[in-house]
PDB file of N, CA and C in Angstrom:
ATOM      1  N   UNK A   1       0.834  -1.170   0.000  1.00  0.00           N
ATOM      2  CA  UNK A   1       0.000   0.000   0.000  1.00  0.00           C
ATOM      3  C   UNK A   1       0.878   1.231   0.000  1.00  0.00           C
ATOM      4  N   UNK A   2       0.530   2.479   0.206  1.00  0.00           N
ATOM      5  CA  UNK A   2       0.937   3.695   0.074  1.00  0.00           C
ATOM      6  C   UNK A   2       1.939   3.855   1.303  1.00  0.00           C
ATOM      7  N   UNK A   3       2.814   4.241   1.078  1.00  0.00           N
ATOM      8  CA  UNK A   3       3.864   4.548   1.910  1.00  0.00           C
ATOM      9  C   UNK A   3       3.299   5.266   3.365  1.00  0.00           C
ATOM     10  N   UNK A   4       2.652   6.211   3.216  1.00  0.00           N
ATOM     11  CA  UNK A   4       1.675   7.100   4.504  1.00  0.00           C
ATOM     12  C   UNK A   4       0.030   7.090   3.745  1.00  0.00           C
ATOM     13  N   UNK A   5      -0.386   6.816   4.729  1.00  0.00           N
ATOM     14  CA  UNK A   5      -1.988   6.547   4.746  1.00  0.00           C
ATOM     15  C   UNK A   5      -2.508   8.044   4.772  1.00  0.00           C
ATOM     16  N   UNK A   6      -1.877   9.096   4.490  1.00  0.00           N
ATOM     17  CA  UNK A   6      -2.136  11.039   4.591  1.00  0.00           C
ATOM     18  C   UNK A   6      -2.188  10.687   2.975  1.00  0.00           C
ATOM     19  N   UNK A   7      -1.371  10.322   2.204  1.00  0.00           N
ATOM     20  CA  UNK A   7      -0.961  10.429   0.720  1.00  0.00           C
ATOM     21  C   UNK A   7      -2.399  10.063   0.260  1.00  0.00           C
ATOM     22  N   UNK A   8      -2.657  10.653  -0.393  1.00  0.00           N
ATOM     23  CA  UNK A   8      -4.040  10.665  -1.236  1.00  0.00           C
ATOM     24  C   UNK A   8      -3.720  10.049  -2.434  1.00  0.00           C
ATOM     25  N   UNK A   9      -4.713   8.679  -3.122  1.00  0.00           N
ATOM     26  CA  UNK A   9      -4.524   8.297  -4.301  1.00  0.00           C
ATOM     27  C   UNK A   9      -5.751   8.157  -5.118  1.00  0.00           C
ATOM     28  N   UNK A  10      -5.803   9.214  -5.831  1.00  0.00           N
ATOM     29  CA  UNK A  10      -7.087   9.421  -6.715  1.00  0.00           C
ATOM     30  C   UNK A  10      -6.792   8.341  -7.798  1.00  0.00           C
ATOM     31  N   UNK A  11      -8.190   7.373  -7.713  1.00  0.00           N
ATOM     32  CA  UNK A  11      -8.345   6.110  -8.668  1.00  0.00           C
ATOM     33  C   UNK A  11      -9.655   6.981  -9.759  1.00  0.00           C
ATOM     34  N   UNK A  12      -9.774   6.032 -11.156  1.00  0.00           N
ATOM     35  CA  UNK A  12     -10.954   6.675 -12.225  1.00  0.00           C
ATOM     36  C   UNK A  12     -10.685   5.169 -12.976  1.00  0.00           C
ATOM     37  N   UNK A  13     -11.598   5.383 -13.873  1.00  0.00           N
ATOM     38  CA  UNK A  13     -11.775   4.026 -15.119  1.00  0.00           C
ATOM     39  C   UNK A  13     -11.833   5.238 -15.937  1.00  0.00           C
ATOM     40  N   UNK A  14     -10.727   5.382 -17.042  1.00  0.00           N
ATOM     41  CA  UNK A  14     -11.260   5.982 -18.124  1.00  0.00           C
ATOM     42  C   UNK A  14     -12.042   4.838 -19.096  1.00  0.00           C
ATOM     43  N   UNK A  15     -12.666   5.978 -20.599  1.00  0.00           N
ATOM     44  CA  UNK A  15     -13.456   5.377 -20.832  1.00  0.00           C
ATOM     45  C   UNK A  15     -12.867   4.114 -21.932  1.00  0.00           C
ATOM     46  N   UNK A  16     -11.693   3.650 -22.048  1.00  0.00           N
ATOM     47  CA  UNK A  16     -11.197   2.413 -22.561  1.00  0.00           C
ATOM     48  C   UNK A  16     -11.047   1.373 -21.252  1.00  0.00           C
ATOM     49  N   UNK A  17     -12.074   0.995 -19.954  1.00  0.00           N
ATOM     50  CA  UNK A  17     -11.935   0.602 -18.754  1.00  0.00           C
ATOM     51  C   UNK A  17     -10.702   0.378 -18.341  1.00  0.00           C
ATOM     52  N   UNK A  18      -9.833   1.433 -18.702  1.00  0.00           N
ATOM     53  CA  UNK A  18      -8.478   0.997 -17.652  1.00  0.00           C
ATOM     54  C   UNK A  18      -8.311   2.002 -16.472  1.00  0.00           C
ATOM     55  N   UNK A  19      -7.774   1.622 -15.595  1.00  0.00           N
ATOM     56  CA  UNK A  19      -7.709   2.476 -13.946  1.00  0.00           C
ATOM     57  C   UNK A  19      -6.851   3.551 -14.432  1.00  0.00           C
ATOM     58  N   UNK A  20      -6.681   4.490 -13.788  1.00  0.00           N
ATOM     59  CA  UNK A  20      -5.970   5.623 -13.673  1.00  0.00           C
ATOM     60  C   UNK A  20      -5.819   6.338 -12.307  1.00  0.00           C
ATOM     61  N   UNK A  21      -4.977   6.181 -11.352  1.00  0.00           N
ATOM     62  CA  UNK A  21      -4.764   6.576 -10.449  1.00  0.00           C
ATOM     63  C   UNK A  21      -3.556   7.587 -10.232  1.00  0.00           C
ATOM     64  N   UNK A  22      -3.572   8.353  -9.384  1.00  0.00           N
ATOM     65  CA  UNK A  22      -2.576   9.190  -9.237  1.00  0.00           C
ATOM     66  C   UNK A  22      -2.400   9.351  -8.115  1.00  0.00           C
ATOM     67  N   UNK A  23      -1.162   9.574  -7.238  1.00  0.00           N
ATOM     68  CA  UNK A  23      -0.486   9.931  -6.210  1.00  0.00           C
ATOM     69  C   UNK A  23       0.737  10.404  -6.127  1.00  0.00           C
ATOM     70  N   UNK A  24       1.609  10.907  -7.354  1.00  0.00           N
ATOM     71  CA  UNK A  24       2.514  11.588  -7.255  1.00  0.00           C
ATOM     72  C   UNK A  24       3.709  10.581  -7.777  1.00  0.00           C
ATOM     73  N   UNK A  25       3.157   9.496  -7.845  1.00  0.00           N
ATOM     74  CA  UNK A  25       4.133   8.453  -8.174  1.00  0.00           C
ATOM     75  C   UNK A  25       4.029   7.736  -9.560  1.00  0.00           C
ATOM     76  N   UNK A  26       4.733   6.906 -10.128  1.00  0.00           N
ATOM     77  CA  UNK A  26       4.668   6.582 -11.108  1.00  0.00           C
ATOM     78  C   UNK A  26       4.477   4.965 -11.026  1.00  0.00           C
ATOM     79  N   UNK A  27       2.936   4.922 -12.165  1.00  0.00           N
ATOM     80  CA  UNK A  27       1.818   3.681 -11.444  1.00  0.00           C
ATOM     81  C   UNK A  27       1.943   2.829 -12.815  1.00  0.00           C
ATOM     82  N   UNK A  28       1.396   2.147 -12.424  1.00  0.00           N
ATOM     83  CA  UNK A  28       1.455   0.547 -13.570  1.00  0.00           C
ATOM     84  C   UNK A  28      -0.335   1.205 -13.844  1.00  0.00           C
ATOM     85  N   UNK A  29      -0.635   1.358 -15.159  1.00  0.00           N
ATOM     86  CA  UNK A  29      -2.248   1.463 -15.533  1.00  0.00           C
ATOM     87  C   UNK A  29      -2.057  -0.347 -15.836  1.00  0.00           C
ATOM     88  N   UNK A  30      -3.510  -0.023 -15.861  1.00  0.00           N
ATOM     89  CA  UNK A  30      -4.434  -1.425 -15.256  1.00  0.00           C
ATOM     90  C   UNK A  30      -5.588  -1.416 -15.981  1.00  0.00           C
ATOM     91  N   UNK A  31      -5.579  -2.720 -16.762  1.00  0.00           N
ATOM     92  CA  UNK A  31      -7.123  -2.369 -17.456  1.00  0.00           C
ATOM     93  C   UNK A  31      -8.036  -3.343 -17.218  1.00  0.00           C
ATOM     94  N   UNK A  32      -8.958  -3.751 -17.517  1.00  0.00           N
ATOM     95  CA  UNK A  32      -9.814  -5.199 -16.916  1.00  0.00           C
ATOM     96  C   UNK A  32     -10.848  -5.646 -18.254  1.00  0.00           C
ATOM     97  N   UNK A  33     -10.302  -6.999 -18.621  1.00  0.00           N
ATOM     98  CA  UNK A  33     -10.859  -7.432 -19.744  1.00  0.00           C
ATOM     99  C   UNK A  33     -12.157  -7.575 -19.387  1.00  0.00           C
ATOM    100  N   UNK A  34     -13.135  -8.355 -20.593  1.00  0.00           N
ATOM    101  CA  UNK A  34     -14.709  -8.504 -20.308  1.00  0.00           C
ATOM    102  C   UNK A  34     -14.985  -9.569 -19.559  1.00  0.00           C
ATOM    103  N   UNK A  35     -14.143 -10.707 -19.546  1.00  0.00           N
ATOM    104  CA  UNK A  35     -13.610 -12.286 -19.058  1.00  0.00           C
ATOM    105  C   UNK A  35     -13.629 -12.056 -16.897  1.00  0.00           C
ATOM    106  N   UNK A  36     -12.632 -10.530 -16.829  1.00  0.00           N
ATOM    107  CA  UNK A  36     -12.205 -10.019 -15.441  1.00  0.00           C
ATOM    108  C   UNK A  36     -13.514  -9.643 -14.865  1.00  0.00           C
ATOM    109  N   UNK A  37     -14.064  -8.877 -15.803  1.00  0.00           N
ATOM    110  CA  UNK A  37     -15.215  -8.103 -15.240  1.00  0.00           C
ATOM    111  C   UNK A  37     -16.582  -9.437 -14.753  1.00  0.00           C
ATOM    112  N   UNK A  38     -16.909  -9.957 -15.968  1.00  0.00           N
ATOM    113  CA  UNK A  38     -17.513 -11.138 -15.473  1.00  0.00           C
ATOM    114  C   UNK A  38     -17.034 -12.076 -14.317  1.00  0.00           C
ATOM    115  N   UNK A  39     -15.914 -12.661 -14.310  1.00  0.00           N
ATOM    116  CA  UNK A  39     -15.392 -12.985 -12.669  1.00  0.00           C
ATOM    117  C   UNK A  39     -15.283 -12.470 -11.312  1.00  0.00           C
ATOM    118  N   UNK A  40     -15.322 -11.069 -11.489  1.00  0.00           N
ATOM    119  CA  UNK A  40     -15.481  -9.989 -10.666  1.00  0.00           C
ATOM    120  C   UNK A  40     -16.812  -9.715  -9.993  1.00  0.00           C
ATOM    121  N   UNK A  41     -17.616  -9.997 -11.190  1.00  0.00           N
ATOM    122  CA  UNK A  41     -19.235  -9.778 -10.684  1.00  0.00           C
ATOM    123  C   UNK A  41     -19.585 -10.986  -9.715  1.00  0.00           C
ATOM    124  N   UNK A  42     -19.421 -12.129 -10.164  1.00  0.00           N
ATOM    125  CA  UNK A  42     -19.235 -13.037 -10.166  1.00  0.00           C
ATOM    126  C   UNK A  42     -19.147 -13.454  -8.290  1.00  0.00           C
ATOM    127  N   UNK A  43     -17.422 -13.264  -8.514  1.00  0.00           N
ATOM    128  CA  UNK A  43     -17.248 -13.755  -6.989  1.00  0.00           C
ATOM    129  C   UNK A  43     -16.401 -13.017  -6.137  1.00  0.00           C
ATOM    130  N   UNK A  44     -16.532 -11.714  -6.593  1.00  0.00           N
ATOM    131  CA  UNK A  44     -16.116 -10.660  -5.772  1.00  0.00           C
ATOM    132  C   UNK A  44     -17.119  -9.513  -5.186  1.00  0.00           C
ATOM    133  N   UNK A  45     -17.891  -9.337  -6.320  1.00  0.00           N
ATOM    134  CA  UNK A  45     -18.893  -8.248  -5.602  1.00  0.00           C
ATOM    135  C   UNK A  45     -19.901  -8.366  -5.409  1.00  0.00           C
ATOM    136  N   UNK A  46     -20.224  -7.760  -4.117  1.00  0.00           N
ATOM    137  CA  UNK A  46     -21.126  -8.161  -3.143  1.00  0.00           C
ATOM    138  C   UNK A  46     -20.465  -9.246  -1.733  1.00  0.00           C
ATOM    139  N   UNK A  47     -19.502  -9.326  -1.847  1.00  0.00           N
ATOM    140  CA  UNK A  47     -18.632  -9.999  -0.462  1.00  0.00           C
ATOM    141  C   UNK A  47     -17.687  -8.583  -0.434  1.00  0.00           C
ATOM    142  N   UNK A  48     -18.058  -7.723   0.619  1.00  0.00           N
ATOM    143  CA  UNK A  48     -17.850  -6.165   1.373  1.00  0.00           C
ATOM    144  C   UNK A  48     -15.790  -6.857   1.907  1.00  0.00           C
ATOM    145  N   UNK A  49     -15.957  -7.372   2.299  1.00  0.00           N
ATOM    146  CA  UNK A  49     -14.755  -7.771   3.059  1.00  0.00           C
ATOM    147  C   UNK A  49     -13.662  -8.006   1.356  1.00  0.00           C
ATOM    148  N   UNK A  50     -13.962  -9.217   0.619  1.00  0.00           N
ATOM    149  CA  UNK A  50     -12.803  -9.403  -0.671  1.00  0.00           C
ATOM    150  C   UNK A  50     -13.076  -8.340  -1.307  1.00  0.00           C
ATOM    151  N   UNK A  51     -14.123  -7.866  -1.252  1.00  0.00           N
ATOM    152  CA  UNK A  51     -14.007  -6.699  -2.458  1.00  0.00           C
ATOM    153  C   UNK A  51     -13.290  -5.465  -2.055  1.00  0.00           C
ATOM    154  N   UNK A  52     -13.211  -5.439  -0.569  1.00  0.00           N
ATOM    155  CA  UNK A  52     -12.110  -4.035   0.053  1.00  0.00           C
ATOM    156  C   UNK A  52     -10.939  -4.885  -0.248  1.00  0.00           C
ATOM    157  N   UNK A  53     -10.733  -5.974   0.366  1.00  0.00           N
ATOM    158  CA  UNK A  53      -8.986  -6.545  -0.050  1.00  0.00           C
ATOM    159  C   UNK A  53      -8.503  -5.924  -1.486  1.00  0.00           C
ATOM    160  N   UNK A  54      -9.526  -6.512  -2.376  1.00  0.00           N
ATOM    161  CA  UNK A  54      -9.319  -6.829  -3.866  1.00  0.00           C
ATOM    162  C   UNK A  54      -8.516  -5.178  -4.095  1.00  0.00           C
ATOM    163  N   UNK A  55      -9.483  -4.441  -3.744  1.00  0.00           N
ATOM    164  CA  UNK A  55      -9.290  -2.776  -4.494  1.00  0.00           C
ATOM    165  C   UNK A  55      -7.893  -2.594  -3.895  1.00  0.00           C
ATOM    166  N   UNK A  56      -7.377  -2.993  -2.203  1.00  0.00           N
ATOM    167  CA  UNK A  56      -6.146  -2.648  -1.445  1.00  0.00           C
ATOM    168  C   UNK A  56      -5.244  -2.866  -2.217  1.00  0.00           C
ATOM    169  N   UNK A  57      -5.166  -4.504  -2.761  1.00  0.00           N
ATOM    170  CA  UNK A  57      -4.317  -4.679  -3.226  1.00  0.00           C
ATOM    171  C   UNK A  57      -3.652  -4.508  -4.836  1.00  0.00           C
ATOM    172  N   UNK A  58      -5.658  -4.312  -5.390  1.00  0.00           N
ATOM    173  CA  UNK A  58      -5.102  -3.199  -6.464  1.00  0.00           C
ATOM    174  C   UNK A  58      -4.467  -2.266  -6.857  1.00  0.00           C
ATOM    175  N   UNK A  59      -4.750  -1.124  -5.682  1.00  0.00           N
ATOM    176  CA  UNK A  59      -4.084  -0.118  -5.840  1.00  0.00           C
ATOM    177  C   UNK A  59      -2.267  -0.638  -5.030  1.00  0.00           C
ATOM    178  N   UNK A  60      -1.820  -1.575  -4.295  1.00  0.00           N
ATOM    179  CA  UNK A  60      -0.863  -1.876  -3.977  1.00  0.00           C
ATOM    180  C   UNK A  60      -0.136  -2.223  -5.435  1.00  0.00           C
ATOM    181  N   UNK A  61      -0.822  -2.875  -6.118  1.00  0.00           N
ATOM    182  CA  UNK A  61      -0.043  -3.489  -7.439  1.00  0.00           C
ATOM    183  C   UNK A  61      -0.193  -2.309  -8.273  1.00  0.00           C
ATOM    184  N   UNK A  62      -0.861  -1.173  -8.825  1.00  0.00           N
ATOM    185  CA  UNK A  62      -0.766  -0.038  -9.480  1.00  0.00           C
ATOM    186  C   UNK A  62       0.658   0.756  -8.970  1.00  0.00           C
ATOM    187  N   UNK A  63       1.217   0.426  -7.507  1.00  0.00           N
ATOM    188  CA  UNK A  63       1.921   1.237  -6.737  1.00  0.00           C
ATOM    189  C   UNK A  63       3.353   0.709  -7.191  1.00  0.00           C
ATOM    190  N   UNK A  64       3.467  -0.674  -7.036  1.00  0.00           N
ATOM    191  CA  UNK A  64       4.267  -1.300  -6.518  1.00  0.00           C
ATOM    192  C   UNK A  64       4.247  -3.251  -6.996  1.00  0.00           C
ATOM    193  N   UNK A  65       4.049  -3.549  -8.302  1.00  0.00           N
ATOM    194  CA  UNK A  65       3.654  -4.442  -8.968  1.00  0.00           C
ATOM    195  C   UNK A  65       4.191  -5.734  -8.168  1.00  0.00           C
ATOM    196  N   UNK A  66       5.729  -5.499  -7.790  1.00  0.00           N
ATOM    197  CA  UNK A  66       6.388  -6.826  -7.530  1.00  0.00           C
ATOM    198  C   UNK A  66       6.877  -6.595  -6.130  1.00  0.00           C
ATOM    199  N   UNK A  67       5.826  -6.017  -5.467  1.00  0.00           N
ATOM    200  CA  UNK A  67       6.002  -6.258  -3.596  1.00  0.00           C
ATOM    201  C   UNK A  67       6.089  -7.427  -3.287  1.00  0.00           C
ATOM    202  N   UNK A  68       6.507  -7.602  -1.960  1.00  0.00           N
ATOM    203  CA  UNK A  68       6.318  -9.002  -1.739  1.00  0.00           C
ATOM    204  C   UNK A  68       5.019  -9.500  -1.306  1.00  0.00           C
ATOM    205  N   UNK A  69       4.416  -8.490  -0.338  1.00  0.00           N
ATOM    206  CA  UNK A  69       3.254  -8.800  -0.125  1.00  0.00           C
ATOM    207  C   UNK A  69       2.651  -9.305  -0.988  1.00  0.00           C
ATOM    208  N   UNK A  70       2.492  -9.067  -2.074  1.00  0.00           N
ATOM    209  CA  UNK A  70       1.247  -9.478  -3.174  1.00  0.00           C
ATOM    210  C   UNK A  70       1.675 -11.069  -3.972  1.00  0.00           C
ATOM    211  N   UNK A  71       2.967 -11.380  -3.435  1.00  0.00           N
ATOM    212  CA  UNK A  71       3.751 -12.619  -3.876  1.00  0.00           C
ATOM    213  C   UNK A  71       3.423 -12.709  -5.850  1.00  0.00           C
ATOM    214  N   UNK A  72       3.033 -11.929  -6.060  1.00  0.00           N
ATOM    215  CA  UNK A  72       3.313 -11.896  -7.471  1.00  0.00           C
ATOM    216  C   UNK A  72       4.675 -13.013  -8.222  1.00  0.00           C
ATOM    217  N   UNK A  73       3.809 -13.362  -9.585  1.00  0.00           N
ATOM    218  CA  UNK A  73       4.205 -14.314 -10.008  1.00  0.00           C
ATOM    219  C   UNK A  73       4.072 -14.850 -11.282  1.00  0.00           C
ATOM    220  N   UNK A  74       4.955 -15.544 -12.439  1.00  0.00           N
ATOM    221  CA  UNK A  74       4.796 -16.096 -13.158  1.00  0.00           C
ATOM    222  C   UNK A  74       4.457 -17.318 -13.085  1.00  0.00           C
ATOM    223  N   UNK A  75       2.898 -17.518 -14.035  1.00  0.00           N
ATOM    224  CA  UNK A  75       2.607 -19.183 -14.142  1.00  0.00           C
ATOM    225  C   UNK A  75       3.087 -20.185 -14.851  1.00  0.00           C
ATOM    226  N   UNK A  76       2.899 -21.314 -15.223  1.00  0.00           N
ATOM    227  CA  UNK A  76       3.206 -22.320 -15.521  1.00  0.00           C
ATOM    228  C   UNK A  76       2.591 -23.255 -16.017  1.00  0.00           C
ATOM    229  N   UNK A  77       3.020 -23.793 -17.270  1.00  0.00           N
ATOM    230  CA  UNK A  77       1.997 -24.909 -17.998  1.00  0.00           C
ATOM    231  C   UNK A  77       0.973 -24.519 -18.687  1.00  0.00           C
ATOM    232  N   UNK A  78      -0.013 -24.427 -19.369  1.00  0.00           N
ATOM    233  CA  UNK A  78      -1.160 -24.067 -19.478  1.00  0.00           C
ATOM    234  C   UNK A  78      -1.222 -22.549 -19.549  1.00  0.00           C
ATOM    235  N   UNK A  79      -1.189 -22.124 -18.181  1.00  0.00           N
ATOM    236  CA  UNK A  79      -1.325 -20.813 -18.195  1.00  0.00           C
ATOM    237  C   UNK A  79       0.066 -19.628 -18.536  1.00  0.00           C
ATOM    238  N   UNK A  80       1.042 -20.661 -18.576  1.00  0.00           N
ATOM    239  CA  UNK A  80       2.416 -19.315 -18.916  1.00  0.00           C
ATOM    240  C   UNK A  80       2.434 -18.367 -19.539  1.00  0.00           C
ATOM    241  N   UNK A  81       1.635 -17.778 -19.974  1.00  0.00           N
ATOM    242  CA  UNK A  81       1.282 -16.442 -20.677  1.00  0.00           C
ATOM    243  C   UNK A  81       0.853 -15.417 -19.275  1.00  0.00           C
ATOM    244  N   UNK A  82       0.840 -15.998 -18.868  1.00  0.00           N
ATOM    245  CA  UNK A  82       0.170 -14.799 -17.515  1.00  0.00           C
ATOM    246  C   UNK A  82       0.725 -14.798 -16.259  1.00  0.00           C
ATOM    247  N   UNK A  83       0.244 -14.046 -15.463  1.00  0.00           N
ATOM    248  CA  UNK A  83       0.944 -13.742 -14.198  1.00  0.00           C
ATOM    249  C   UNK A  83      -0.169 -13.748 -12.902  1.00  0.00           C
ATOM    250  N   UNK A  84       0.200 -13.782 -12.027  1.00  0.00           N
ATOM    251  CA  UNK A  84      -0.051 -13.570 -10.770  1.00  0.00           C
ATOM    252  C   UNK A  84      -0.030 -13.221  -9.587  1.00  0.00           C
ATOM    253  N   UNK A  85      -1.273 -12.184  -8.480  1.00  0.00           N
ATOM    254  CA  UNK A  85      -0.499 -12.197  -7.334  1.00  0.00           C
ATOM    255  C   UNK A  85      -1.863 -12.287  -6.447  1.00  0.00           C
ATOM    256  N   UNK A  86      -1.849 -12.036  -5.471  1.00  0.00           N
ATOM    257  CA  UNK A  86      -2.364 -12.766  -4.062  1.00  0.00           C
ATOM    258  C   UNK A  86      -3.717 -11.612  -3.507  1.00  0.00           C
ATOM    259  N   UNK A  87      -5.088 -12.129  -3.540  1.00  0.00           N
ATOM    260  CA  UNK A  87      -5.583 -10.995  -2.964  1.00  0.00           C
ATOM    261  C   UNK A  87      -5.722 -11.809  -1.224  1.00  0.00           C
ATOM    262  N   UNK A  88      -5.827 -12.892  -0.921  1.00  0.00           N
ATOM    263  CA  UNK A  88      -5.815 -13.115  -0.096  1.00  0.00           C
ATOM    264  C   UNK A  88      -5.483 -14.528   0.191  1.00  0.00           C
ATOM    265  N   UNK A  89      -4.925 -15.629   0.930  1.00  0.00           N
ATOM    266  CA  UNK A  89      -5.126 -17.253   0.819  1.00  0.00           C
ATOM    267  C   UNK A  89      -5.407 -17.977  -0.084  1.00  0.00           C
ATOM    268  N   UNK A  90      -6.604 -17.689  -0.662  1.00  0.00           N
ATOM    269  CA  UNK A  90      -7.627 -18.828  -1.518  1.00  0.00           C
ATOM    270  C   UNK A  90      -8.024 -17.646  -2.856  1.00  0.00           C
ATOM    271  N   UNK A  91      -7.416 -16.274  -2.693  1.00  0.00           N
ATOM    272  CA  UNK A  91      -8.024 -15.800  -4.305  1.00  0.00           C
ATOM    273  C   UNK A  91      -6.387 -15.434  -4.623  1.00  0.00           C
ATOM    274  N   UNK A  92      -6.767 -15.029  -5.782  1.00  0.00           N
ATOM    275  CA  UNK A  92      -5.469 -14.927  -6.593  1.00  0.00           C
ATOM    276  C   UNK A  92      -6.466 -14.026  -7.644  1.00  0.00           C
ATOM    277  N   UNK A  93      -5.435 -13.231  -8.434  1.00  0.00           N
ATOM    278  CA  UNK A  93      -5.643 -12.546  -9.551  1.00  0.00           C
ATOM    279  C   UNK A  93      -4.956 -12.654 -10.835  1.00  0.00           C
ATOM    280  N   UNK A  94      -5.520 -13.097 -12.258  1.00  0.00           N
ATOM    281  CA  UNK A  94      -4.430 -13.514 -13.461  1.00  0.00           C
ATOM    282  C   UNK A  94      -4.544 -12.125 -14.189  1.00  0.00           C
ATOM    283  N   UNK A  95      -3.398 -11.930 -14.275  1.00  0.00           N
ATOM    284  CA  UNK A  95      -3.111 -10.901 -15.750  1.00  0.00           C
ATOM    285  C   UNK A  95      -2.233 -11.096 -16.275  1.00  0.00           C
ATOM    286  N   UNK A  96      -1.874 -10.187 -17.677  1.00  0.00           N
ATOM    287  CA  UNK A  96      -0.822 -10.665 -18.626  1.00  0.00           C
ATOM    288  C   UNK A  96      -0.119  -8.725 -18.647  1.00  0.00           C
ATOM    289  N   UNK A  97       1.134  -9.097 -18.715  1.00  0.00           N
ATOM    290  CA  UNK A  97       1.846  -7.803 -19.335  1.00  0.00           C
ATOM    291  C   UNK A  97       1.569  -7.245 -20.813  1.00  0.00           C
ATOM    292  N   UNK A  98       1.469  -5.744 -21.499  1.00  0.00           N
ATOM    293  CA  UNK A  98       1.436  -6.048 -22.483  1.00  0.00           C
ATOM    294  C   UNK A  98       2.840  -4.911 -22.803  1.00  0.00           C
ATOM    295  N   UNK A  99       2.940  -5.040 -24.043  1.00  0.00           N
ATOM    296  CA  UNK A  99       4.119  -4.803 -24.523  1.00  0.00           C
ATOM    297  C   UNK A  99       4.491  -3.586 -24.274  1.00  0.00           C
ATOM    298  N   UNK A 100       3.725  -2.743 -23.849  1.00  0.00           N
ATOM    299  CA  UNK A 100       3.982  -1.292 -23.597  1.00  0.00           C
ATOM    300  C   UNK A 100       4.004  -1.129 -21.820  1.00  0.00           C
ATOM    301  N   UNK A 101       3.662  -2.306 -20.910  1.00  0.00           N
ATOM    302  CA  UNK A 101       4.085  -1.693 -19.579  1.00  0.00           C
ATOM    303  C   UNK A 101       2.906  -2.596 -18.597  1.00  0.00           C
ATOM    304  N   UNK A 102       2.014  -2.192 -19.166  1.00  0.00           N
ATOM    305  CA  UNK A 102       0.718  -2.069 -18.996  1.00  0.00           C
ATOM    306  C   UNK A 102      -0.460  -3.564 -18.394  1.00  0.00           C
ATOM    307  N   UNK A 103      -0.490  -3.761 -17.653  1.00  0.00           N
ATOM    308  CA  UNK A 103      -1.357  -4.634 -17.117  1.00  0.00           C
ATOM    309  C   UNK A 103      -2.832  -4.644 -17.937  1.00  0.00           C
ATOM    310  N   UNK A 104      -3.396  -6.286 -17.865  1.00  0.00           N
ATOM    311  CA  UNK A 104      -4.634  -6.810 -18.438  1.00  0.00           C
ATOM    312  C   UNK A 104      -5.239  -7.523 -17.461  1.00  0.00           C
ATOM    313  N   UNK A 105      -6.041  -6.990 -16.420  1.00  0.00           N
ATOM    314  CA  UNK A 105      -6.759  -8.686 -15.869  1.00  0.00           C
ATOM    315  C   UNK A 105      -7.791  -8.882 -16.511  1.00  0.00           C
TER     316      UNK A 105
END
């Protein structure tokens, strides 16, 4: 998360749904496929508790992609095109890099 909890980090979806946040720092944009959004509806929102994790550690990975906290990670087999990191125990989040910087979940 944010270095001091005073630091203000203004989050938005522009209108190509990718995040845009700002805090003075220089952030990983983040966009969320139609595949994310449907999984999201799914089995994240509407559970108040993962869905605050989810956003924490969103904006932790916009901040700070390869913290440890978030145990971020390359997969394997099957999925090696993509990556991973931790919203809590039992969830996990997949995205792929794309060639310009830029995160896809």
């Amino acid at each position: 998360m944010r270095g001091s909890l005073a630091e203000p980090l203004l989050c938005g979806i522009d209108r190509d749904n990718s995040i845009d946040c700002q805090s003075g720092r220089i952030i990983m944009e983040v966009s969320f496929s139609s595949s994310f959004k449907r999984v999201f509806k799914k089995r994240i929102k509407g559970n108040a508790d993962l869905e605050l994790r989810f956003w924490q550690k969103l904006e932790q990975f916009t901040i700070a992609p390869f913290d440890s906290s978030l145990k971020t990670h390359k997969l394997s087999g099957k999925l090696r095109d993509l990556w991973s990191f931790s919203i809590d125990d039992d969830g996990r989040v997949l995205f792929s890099f794309t060639e310009d910087g830029k995160a896809v979940f």
